[in-house]
C-alpha atoms as a PDB file:
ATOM      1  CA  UNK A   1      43.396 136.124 134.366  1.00  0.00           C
ATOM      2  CA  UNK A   2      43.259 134.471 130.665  1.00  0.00           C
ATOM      3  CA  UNK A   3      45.864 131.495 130.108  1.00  0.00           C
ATOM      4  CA  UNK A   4      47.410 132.117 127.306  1.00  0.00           C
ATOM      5  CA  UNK A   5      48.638 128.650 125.846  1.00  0.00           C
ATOM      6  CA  UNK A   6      52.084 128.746 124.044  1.00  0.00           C
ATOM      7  CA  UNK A   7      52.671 128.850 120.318  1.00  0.00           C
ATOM      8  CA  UNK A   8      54.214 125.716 120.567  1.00  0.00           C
ATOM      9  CA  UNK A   9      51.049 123.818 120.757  1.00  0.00           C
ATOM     10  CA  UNK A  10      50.207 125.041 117.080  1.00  0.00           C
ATOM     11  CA  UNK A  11      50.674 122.349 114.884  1.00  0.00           C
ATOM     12  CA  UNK A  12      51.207 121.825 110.584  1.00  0.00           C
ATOM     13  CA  UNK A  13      48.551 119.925 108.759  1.00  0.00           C
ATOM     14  CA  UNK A  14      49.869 118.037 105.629  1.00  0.00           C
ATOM     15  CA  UNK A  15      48.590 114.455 105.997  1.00  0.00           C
ATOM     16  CA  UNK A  16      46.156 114.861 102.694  1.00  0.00           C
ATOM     17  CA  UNK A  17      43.565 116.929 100.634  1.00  0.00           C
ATOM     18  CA  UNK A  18      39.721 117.304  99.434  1.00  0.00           C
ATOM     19  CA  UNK A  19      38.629 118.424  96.456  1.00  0.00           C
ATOM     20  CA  UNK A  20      35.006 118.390  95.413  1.00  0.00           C
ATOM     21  CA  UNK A  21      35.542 117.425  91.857  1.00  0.00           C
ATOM     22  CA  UNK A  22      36.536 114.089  93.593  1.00  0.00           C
ATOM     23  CA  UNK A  23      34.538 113.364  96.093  1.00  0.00           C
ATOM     24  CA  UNK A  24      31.751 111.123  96.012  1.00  0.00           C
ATOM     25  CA  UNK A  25      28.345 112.833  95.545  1.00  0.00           C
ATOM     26  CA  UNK A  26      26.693 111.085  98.103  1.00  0.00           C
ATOM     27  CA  UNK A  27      28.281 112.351 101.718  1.00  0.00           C
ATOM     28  CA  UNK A  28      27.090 108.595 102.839  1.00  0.00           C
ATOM     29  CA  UNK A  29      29.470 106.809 100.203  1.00  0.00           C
ATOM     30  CA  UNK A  30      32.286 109.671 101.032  1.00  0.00           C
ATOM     31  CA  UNK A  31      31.760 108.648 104.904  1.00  0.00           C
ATOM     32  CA  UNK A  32      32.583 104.946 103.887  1.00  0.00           C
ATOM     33  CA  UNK A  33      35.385 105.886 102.340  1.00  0.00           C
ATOM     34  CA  UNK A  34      36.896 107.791 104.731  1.00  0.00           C
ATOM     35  CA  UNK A  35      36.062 104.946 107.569  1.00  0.00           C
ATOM     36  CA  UNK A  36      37.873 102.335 105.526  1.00  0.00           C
ATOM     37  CA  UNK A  37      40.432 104.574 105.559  1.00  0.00           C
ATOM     38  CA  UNK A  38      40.818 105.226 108.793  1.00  0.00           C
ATOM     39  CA  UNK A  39      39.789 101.347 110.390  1.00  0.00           C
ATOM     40  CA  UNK A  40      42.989 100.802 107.665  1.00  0.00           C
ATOM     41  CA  UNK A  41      44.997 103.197 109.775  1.00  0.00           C
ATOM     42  CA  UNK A  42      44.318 101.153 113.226  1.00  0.00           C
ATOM     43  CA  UNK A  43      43.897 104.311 114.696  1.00  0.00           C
ATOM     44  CA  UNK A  44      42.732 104.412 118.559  1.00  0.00           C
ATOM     45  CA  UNK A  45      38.596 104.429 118.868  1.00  0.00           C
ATOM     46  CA  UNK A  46      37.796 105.089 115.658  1.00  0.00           C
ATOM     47  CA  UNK A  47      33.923 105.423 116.070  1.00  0.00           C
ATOM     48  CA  UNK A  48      33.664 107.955 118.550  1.00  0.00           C
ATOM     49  CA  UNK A  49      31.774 111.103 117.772  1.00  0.00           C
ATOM     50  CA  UNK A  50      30.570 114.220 119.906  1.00  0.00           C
ATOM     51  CA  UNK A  51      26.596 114.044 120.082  1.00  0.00           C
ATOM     52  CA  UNK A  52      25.822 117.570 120.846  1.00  0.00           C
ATOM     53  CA  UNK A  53      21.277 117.872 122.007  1.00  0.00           C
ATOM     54  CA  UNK A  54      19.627 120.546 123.307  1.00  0.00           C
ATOM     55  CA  UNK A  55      16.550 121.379 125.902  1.00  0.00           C
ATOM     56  CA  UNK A  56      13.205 122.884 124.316  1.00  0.00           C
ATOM     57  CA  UNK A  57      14.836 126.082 125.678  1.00  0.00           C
ATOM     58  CA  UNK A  58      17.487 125.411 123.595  1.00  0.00           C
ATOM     59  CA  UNK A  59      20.368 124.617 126.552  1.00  0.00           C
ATOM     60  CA  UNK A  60      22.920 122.601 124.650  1.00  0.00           C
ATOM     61  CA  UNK A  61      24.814 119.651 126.034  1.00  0.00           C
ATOM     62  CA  UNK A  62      27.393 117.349 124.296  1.00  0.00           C
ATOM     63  CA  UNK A  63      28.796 114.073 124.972  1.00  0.00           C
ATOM     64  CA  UNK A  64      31.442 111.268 123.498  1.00  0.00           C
ATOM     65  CA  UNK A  65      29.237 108.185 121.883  1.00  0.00           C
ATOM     66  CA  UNK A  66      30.086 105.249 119.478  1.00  0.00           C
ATOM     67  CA  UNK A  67      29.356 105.045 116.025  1.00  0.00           C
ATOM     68  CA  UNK A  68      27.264 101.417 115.670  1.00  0.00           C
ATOM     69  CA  UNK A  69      26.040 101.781 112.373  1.00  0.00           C
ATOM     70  CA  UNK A  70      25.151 103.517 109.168  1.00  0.00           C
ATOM     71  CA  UNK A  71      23.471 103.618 105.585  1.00  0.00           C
ATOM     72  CA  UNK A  72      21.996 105.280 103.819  1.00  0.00           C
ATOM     73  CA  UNK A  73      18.806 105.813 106.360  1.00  0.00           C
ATOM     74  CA  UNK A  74      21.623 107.581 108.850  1.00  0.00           C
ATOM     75  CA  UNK A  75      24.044 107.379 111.389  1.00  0.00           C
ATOM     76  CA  UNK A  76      23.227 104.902 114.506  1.00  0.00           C
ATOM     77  CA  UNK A  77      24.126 104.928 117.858  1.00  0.00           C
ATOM     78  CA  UNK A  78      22.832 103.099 121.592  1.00  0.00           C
ATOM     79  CA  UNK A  79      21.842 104.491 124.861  1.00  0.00           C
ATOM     80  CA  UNK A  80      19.975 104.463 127.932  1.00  0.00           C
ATOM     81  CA  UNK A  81      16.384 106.434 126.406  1.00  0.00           C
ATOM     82  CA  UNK A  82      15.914 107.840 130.011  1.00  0.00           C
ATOM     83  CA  UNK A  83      19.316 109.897 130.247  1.00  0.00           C
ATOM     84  CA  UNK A  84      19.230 112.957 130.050  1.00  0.00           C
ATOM     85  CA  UNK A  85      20.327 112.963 125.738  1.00  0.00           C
ATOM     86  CA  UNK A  86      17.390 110.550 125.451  1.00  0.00           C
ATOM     87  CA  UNK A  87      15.607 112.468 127.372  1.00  0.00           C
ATOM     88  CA  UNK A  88      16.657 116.034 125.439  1.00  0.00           C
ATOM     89  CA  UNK A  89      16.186 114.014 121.922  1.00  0.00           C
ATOM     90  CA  UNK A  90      12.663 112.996 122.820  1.00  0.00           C
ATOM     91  CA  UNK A  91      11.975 116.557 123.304  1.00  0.00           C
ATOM     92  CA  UNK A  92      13.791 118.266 120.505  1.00  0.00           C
ATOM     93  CA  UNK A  93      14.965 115.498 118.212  1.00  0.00           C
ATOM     94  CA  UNK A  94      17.801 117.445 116.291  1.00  0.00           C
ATOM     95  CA  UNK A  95      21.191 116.677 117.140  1.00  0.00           C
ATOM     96  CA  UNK A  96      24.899 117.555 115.595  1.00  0.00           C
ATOM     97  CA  UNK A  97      27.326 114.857 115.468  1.00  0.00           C
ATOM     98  CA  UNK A  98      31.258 115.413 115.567  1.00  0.00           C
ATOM     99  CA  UNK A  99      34.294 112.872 114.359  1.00  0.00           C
ATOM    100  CA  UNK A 100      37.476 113.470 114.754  1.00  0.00           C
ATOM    101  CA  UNK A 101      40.482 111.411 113.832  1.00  0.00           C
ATOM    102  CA  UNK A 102      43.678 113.095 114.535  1.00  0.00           C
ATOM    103  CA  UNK A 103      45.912 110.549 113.006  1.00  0.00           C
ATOM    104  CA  UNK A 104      44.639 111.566 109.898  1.00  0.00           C
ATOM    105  CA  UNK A 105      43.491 115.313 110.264  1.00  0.00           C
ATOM    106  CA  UNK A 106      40.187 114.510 109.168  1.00  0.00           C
ATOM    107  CA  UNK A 107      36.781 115.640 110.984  1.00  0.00           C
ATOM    108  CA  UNK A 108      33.226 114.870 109.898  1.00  0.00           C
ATOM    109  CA  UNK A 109      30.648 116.976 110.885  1.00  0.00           C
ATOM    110  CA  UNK A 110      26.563 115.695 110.913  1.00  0.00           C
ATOM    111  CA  UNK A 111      23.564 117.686 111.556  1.00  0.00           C
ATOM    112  CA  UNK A 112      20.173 115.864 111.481  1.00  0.00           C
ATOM    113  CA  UNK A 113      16.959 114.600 112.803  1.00  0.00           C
ATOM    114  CA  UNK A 114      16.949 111.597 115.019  1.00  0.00           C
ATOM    115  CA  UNK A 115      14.859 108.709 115.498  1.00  0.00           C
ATOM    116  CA  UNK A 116      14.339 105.295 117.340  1.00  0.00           C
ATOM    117  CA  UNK A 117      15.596 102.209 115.548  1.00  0.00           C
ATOM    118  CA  UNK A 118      13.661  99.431 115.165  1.00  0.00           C
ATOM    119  CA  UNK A 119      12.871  96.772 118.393  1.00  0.00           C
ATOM    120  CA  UNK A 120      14.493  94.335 116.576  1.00  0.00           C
ATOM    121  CA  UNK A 121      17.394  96.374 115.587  1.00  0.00           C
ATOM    122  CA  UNK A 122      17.981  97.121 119.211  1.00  0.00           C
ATOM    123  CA  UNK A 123      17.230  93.911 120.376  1.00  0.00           C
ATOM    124  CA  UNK A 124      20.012  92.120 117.947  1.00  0.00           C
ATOM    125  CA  UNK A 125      22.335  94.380 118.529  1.00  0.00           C
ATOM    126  CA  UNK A 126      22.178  94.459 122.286  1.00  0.00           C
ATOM    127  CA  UNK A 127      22.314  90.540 122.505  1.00  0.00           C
ATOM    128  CA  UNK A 128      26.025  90.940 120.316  1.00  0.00           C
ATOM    129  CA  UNK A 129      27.389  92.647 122.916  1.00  0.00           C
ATOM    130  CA  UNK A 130      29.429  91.434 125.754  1.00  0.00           C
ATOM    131  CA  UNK A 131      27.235  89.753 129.240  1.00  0.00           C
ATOM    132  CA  UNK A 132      29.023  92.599 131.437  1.00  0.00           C
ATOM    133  CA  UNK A 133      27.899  95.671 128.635  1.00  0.00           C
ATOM    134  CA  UNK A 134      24.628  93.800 128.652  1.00  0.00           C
ATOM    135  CA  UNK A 135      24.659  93.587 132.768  1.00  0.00           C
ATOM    136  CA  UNK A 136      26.052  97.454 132.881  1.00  0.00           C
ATOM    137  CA  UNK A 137      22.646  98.986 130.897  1.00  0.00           C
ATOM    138  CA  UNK A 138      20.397  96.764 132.612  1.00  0.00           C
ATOM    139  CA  UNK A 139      21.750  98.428 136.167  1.00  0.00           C
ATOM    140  CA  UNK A 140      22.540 102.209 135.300  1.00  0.00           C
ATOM    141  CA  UNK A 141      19.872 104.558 135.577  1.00  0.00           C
ATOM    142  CA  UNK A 142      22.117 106.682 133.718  1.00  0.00           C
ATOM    143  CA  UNK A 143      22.133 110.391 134.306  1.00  0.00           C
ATOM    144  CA  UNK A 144      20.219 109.962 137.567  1.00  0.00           C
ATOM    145  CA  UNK A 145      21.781 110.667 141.046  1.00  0.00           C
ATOM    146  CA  UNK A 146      22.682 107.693 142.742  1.00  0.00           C
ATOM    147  CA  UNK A 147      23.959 107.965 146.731  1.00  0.00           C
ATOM    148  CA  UNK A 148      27.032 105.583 145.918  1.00  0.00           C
ATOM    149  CA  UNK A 149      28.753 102.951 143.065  1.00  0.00           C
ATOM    150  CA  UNK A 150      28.404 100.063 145.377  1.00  0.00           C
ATOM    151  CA  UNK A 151      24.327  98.973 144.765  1.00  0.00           C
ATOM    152  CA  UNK A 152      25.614  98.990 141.267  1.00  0.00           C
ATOM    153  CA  UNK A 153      28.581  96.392 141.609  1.00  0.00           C
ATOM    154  CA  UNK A 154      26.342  94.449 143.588  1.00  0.00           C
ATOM    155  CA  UNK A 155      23.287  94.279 141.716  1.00  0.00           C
ATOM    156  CA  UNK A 156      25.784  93.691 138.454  1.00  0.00           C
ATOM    157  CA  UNK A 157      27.158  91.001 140.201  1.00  0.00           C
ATOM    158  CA  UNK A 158      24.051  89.068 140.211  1.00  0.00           C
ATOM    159  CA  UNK A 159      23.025  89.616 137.038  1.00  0.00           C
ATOM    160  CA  UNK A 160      26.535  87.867 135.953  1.00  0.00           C
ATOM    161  CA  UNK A 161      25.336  84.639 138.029  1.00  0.00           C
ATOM    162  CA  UNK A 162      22.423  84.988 135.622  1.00  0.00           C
ATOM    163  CA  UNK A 163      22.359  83.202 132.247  1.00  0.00           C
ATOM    164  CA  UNK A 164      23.506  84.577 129.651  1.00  0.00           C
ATOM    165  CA  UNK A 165      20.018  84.542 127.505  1.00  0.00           C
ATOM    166  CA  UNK A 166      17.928  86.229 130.618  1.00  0.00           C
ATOM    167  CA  UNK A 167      19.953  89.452 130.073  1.00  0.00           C
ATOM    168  CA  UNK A 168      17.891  91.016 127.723  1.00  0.00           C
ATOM    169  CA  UNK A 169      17.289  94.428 126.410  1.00  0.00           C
ATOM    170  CA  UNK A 170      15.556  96.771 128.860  1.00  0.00           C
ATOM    171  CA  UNK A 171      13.019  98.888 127.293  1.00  0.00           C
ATOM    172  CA  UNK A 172      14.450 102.317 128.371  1.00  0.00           C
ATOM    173  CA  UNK A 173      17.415 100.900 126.283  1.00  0.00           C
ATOM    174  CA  UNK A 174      18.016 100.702 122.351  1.00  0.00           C
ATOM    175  CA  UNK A 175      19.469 102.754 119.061  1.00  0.00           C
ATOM    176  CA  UNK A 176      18.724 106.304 117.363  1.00  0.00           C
ATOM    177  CA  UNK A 177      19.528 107.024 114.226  1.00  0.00           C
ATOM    178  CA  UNK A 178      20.406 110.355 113.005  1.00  0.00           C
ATOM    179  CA  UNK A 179      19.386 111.323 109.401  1.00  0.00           C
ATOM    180  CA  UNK A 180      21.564 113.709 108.305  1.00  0.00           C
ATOM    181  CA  UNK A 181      20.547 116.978 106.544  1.00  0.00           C
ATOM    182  CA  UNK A 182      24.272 118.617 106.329  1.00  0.00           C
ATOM    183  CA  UNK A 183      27.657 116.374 106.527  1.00  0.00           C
ATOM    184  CA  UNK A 184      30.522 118.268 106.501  1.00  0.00           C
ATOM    185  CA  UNK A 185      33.969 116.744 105.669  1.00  0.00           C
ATOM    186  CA  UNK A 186      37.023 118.490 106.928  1.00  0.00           C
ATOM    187  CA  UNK A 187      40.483 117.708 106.214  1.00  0.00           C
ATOM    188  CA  UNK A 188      43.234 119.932 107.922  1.00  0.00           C
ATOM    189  CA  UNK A 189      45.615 121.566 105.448  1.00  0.00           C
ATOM    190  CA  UNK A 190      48.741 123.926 105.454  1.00  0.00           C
ATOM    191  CA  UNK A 191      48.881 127.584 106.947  1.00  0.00           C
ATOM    192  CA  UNK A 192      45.119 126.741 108.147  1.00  0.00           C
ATOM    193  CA  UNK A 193      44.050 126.566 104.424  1.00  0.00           C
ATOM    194  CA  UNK A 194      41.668 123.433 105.348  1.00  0.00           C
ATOM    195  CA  UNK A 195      39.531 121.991 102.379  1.00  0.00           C
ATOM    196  CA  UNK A 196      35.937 122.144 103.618  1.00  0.00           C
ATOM    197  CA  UNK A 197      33.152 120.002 101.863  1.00  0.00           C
ATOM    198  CA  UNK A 198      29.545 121.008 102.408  1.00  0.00           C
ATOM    199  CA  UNK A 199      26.329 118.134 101.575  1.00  0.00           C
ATOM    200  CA  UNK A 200      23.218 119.865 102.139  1.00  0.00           C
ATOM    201  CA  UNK A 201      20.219 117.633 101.743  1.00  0.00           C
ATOM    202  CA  UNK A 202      17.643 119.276  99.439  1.00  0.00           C
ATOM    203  CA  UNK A 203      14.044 118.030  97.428  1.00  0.00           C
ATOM    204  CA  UNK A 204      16.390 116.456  94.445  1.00  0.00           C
ATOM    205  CA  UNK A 205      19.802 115.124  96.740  1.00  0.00           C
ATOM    206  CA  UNK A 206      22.821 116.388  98.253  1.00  0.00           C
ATOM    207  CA  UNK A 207      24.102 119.941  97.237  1.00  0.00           C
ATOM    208  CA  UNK A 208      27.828 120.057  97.257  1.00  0.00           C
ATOM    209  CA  UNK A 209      29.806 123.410  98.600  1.00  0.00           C
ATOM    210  CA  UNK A 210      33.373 124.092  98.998  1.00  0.00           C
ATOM    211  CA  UNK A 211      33.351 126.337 102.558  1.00  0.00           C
ATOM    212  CA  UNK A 212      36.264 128.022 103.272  1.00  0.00           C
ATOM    213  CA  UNK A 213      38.516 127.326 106.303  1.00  0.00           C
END
């Protein structure tokens, strides 16, 4: 039988507005704005996003990620290249991207082709992070079946008695970057009246929309 969840649950949006006479033209520059915003705001994990891939038969599958990086080329984020979203990007490389920040009933959705960041981009940016993130990709052979946690806290154990500069980047490990070809920016609204704000990438720039809610 069908839960039905209670009315209660529903809840008023009222913390702000879009229009698309003030927006900024370029959804990349609007997406800066809104992150200042919200880093501002000090709001918990501010860079996670959905990454939502799919098989060659089209089987979708969706997981939480962090936000690294972006510019104008796109939207970057890290991962193991042999799990199974590497492995599903490798085969179809279009992905859809999700943010949502509650605090602020804002959501930002991306839609785009992805591709490999540079060696070096990877490279710098997985010698910033911390020895026991570094120690954690070298071990997982994420998305595989493993018989038990234990081989991993052992074998990350000993790469922690390593020095610091021998835990480099593993080659099934580095960035993608999505270039977007639709950003949507969402902001919730009263009586579910949310202000929708469509950038379609075409030959001569972004195409701006209102959508309704």
């Amino acid at each position: 039988m069908q839960k039905i969840l209670k009315s209660q649950l529903r809840r008023q949006y009222s913390q702000g507005e879009l229009d698309i006479t003030s927006v900024h033209p370029h959804p990349i520059v609007q997406f800066g704005k809104w992150m200042d915003e919200v880093l501002a705001a000090a709001i918990d994990e501010p860079t996670a996003m959905t990454l939502a891939t799919a098989d060659l038969s089209g089987k979708p599958s969706a997981r939480m990620v962090l936000l690294k990086g972006f510019d104008d080329r796109g939207f970057v984020f890290f991962t193991n290249y042999d799990s199974r979203k590497g492995r599903e990007i490798t085969a179809n490389p279009r992905v859809a991207l999700v943010i949502y920040w509650k605090e602020l009933e804002r959501q930002v959705r991306i839609e785009g082709k992805v591709a490999k960041v540079s060696t070096t981009e990877s490279d710098e940016y997985f010698a910033s992070r911390p020895p026991e993130s570094r120690a954690g990709a070298i071990v997982s052979p994420q998305s595989q079946v493993i018989s038990d946690r234990k081989s991993l806290e052992d074998r990350m154990k000993e790469l922690l008695t390593m020095d610091e500069k021998d835990l480099v980047r593993p080659e099934h490990w580095g960035g993608f970057r999505v270039k977007p070809e639709m950003v949507e920016f969402w902001q919730g609204r009263p009586g579910r009246l949310h202000d929708r704000i469509l950038y379609t990438r075409t030959k001569k720039g972004w195409k701006l929309q209102r959508l309704a809610p």
